[in-house]
PDB file of N, CA and C in Angstrom:
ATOM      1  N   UNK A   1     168.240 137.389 139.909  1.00  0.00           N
ATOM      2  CA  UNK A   1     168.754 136.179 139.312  1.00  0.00           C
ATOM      3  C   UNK A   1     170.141 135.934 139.881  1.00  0.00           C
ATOM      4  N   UNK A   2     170.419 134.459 139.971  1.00  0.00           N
ATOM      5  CA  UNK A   2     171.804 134.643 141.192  1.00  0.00           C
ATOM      6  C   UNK A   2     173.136 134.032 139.957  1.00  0.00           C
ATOM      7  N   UNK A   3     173.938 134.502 140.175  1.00  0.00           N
ATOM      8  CA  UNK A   3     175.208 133.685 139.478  1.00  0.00           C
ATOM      9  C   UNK A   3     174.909 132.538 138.486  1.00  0.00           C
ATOM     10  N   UNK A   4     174.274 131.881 138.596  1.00  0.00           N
ATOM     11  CA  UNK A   4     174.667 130.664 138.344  1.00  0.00           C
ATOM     12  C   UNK A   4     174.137 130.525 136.814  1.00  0.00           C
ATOM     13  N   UNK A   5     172.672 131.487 136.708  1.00  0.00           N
ATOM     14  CA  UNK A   5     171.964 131.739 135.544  1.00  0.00           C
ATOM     15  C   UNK A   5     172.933 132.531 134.393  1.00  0.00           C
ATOM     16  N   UNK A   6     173.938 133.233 135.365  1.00  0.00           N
ATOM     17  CA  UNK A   6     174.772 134.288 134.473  1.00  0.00           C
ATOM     18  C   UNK A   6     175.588 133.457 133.927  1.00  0.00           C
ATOM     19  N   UNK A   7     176.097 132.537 134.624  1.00  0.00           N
ATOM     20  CA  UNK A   7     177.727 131.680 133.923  1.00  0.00           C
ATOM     21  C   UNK A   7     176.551 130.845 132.830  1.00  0.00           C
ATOM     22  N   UNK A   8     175.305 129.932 133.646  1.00  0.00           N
ATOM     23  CA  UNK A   8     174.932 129.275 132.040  1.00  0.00           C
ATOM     24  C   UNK A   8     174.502 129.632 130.856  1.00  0.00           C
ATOM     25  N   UNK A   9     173.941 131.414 130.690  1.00  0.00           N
ATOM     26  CA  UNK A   9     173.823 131.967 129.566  1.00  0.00           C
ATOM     27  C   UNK A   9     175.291 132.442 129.188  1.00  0.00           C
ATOM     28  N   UNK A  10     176.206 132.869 129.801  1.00  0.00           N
ATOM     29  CA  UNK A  10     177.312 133.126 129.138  1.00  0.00           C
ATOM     30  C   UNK A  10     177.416 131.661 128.388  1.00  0.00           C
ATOM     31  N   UNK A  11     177.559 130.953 129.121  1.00  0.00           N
ATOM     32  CA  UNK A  11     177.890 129.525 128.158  1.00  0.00           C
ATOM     33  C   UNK A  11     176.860 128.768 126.982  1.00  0.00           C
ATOM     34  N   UNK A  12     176.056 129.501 126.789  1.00  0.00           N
ATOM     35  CA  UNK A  12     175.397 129.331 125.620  1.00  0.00           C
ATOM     36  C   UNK A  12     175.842 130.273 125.017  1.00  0.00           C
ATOM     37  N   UNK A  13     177.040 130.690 125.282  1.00  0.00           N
ATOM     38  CA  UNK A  13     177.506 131.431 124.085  1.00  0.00           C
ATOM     39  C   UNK A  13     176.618 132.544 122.840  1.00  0.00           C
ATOM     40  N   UNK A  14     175.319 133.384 123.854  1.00  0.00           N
ATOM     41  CA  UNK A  14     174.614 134.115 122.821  1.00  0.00           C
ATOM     42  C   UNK A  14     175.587 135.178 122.635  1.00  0.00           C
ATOM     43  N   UNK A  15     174.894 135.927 121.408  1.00  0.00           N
ATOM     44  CA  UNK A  15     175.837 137.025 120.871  1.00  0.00           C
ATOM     45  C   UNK A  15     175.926 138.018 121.678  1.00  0.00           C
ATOM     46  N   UNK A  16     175.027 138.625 122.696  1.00  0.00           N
ATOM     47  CA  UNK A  16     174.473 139.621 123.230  1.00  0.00           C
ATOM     48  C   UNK A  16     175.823 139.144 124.722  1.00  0.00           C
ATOM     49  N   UNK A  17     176.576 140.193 125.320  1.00  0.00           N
ATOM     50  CA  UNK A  17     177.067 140.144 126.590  1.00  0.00           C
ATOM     51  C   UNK A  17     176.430 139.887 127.699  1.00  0.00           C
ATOM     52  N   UNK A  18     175.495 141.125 127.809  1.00  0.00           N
ATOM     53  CA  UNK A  18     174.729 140.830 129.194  1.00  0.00           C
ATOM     54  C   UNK A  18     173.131 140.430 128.967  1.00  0.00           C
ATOM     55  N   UNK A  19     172.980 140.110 129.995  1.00  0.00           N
ATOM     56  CA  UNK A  19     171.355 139.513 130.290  1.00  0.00           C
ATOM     57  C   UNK A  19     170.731 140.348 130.020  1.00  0.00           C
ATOM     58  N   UNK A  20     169.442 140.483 129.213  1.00  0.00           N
ATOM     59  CA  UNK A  20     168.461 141.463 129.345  1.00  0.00           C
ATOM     60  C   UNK A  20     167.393 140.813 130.174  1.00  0.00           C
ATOM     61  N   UNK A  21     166.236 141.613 130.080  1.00  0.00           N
ATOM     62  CA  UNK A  21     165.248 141.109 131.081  1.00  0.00           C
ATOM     63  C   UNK A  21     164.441 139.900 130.588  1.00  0.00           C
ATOM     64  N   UNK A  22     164.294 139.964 129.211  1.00  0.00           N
ATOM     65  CA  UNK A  22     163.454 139.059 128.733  1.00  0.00           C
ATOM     66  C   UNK A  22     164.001 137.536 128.823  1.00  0.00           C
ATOM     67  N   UNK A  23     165.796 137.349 128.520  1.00  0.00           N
ATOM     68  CA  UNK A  23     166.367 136.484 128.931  1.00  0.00           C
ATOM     69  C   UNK A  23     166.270 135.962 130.866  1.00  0.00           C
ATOM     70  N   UNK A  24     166.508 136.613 131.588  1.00  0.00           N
ATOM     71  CA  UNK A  24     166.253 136.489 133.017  1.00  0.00           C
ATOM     72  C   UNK A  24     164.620 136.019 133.141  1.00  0.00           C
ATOM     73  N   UNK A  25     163.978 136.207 132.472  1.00  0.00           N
ATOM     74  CA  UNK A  25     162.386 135.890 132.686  1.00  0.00           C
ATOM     75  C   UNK A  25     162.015 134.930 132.308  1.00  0.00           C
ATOM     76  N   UNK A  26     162.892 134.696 131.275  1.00  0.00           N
ATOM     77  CA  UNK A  26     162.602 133.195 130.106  1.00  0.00           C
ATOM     78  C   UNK A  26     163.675 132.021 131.141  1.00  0.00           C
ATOM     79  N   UNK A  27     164.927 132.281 131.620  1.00  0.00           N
ATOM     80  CA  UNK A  27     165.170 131.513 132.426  1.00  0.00           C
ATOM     81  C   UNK A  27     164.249 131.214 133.891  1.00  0.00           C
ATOM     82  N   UNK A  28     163.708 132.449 134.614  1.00  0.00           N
ATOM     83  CA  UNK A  28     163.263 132.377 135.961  1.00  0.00           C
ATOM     84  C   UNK A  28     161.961 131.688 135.370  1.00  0.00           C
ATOM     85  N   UNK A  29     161.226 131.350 134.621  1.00  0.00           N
ATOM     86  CA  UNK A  29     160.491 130.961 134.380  1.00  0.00           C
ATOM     87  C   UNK A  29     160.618 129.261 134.035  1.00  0.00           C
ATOM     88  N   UNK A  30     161.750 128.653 133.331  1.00  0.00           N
ATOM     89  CA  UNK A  30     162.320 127.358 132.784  1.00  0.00           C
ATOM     90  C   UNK A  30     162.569 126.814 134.330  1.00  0.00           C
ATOM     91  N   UNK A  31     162.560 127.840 135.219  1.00  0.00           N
ATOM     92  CA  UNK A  31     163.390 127.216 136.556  1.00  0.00           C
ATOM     93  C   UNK A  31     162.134 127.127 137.570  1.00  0.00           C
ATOM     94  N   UNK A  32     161.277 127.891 137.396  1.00  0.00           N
ATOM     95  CA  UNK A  32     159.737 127.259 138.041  1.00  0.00           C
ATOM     96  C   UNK A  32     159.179 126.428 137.011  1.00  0.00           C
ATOM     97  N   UNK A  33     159.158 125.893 135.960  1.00  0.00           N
ATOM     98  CA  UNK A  33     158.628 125.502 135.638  1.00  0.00           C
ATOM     99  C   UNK A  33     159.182 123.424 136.088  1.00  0.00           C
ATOM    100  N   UNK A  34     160.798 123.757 136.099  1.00  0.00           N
ATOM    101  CA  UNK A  34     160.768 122.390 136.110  1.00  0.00           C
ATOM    102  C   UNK A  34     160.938 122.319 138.031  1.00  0.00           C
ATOM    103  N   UNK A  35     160.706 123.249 138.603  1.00  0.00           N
ATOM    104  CA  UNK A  35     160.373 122.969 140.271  1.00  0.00           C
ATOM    105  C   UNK A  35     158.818 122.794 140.347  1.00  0.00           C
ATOM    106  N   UNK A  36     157.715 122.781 139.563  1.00  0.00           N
ATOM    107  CA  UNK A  36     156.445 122.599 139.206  1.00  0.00           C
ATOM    108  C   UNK A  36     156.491 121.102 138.899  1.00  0.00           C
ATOM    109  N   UNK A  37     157.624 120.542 138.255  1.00  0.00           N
ATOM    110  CA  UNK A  37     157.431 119.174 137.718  1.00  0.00           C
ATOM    111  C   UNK A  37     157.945 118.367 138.847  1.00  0.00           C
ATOM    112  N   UNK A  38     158.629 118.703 140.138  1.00  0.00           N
ATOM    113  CA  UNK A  38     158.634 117.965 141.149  1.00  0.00           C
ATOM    114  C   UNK A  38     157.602 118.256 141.877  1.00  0.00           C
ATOM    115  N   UNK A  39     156.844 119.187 142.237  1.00  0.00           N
ATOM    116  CA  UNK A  39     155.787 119.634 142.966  1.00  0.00           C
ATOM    117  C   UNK A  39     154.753 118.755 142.446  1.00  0.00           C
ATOM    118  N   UNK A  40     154.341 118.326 141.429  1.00  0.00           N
ATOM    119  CA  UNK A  40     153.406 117.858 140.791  1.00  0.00           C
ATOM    120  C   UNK A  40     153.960 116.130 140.844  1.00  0.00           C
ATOM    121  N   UNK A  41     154.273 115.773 141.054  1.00  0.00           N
ATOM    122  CA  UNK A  41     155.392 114.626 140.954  1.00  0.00           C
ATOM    123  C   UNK A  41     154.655 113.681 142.262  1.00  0.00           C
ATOM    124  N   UNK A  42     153.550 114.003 142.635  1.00  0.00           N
ATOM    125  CA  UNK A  42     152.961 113.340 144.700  1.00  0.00           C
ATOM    126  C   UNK A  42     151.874 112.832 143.962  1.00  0.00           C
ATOM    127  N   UNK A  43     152.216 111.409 143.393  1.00  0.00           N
ATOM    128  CA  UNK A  43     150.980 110.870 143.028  1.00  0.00           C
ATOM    129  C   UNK A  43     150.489 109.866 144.240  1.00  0.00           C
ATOM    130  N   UNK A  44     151.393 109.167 144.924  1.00  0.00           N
ATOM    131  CA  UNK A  44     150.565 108.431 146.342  1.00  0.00           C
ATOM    132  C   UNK A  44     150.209 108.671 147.317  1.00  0.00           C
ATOM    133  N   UNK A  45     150.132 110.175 147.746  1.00  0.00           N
ATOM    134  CA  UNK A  45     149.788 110.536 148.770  1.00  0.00           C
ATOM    135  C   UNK A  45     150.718 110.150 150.007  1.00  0.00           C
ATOM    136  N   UNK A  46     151.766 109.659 149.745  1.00  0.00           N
ATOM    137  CA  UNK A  46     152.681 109.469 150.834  1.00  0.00           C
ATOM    138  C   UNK A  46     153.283 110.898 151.369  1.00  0.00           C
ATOM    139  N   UNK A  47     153.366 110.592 153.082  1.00  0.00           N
ATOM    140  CA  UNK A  47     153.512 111.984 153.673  1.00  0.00           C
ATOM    141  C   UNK A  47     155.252 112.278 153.120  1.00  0.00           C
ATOM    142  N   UNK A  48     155.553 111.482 153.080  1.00  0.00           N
ATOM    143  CA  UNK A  48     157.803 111.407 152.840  1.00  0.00           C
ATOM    144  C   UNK A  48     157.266 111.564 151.337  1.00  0.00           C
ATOM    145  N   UNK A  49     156.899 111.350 150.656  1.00  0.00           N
ATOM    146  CA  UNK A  49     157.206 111.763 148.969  1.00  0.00           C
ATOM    147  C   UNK A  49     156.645 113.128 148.821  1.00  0.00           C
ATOM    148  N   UNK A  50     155.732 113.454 149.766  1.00  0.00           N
ATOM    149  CA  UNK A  50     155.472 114.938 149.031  1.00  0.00           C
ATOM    150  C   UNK A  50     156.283 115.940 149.804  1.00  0.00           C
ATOM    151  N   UNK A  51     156.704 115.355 150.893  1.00  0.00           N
ATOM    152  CA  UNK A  51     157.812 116.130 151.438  1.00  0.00           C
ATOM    153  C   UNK A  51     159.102 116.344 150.664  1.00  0.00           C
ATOM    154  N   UNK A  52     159.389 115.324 150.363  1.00  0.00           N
ATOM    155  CA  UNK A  52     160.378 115.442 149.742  1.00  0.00           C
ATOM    156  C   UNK A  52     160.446 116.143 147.857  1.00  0.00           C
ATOM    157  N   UNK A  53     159.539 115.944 147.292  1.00  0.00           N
ATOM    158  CA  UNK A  53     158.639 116.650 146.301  1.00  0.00           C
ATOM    159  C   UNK A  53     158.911 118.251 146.508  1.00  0.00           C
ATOM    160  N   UNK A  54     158.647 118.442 147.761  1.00  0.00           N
ATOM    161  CA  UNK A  54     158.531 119.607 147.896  1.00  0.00           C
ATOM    162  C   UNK A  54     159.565 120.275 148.538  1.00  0.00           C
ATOM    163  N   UNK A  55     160.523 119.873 148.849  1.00  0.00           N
ATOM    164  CA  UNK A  55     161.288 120.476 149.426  1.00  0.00           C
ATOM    165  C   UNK A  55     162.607 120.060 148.290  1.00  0.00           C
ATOM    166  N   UNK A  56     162.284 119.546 147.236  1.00  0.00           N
ATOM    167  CA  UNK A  56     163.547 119.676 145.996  1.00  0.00           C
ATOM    168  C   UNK A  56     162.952 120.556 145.013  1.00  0.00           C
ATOM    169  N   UNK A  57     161.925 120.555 144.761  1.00  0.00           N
ATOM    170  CA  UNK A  57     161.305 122.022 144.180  1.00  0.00           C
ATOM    171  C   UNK A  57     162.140 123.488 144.942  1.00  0.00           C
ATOM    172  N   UNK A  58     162.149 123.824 146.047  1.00  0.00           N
ATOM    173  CA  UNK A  58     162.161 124.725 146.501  1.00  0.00           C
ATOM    174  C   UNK A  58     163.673 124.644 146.963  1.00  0.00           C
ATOM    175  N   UNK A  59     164.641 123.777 146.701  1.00  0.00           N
ATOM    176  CA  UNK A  59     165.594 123.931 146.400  1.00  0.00           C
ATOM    177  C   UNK A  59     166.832 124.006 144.862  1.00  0.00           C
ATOM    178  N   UNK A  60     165.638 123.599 144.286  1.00  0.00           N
ATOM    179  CA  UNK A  60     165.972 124.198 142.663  1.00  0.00           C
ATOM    180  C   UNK A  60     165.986 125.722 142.346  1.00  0.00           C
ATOM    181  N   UNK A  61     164.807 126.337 143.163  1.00  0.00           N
ATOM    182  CA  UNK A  61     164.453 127.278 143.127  1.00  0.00           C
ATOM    183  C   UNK A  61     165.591 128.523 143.876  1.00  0.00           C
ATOM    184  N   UNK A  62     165.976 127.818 145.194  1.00  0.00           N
ATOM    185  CA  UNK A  62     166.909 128.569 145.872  1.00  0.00           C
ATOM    186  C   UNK A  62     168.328 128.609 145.014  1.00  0.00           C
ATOM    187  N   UNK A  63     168.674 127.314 144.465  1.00  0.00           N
ATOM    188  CA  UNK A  63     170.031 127.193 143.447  1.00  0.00           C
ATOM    189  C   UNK A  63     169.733 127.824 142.214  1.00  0.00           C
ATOM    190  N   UNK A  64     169.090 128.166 142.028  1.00  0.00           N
ATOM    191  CA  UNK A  64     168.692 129.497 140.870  1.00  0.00           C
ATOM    192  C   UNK A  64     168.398 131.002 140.889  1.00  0.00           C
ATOM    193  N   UNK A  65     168.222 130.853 142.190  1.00  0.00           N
ATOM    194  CA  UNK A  65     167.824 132.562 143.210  1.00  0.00           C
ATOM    195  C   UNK A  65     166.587 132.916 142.458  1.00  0.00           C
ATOM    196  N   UNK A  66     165.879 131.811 142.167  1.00  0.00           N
ATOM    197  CA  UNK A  66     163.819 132.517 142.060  1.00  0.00           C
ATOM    198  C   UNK A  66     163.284 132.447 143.922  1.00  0.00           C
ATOM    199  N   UNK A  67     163.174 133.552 143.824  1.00  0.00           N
ATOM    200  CA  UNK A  67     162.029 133.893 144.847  1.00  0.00           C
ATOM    201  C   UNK A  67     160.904 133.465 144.591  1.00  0.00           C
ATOM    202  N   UNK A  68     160.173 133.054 145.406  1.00  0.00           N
ATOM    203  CA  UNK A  68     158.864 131.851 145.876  1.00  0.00           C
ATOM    204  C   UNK A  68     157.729 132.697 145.032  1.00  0.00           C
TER     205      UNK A  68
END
C-alpha cells in the first residue's frame, strides 16, 4: 500500500495508529473497485473511450500502489 492510503486513514482520524491488514484490504479493495467503475464505463465501443477507460483505471490504481 503506497503513502497516500497512509496519510488518508490517518486523516480519518481512526482510533487505532497504524494500519492493520484488514484496513489495507478494505482500502485496496475501495480502490479496485472504483478503477472497475471506469473499466466498465466503454459503453460505445469507441477505440479512444476504452482507451482511455482504461488507462485511468490503471492509473488510479498506480496512485494508490494496488498491483494489477
Amino acid at each position: 500500500m503506497n503513502e497516500r492510503i497512509r496519510e488518508l486513514f490517518l486523516q480519518a482520524d481512526f482510533p487505532k495508529v497504524d494500519i492493520g491488514a484488514e484496513a489495507e484490504r478494505f482500502a485496496e479493495l475501495i480502490v479496485r473497485e472504483c478503477a472497475q467503475v471506469s473499466e466498465n464505463d466503454i459503453t460505445d465501443g469507441n477505440a479512444c473511450c476504452t482507451n482511455t477507460a482504461v488507462r485511468i483505471a490503471r492509473q488510479i490504481k498506480e496512485h494508490f500502489g494496488v498491483e494489477e
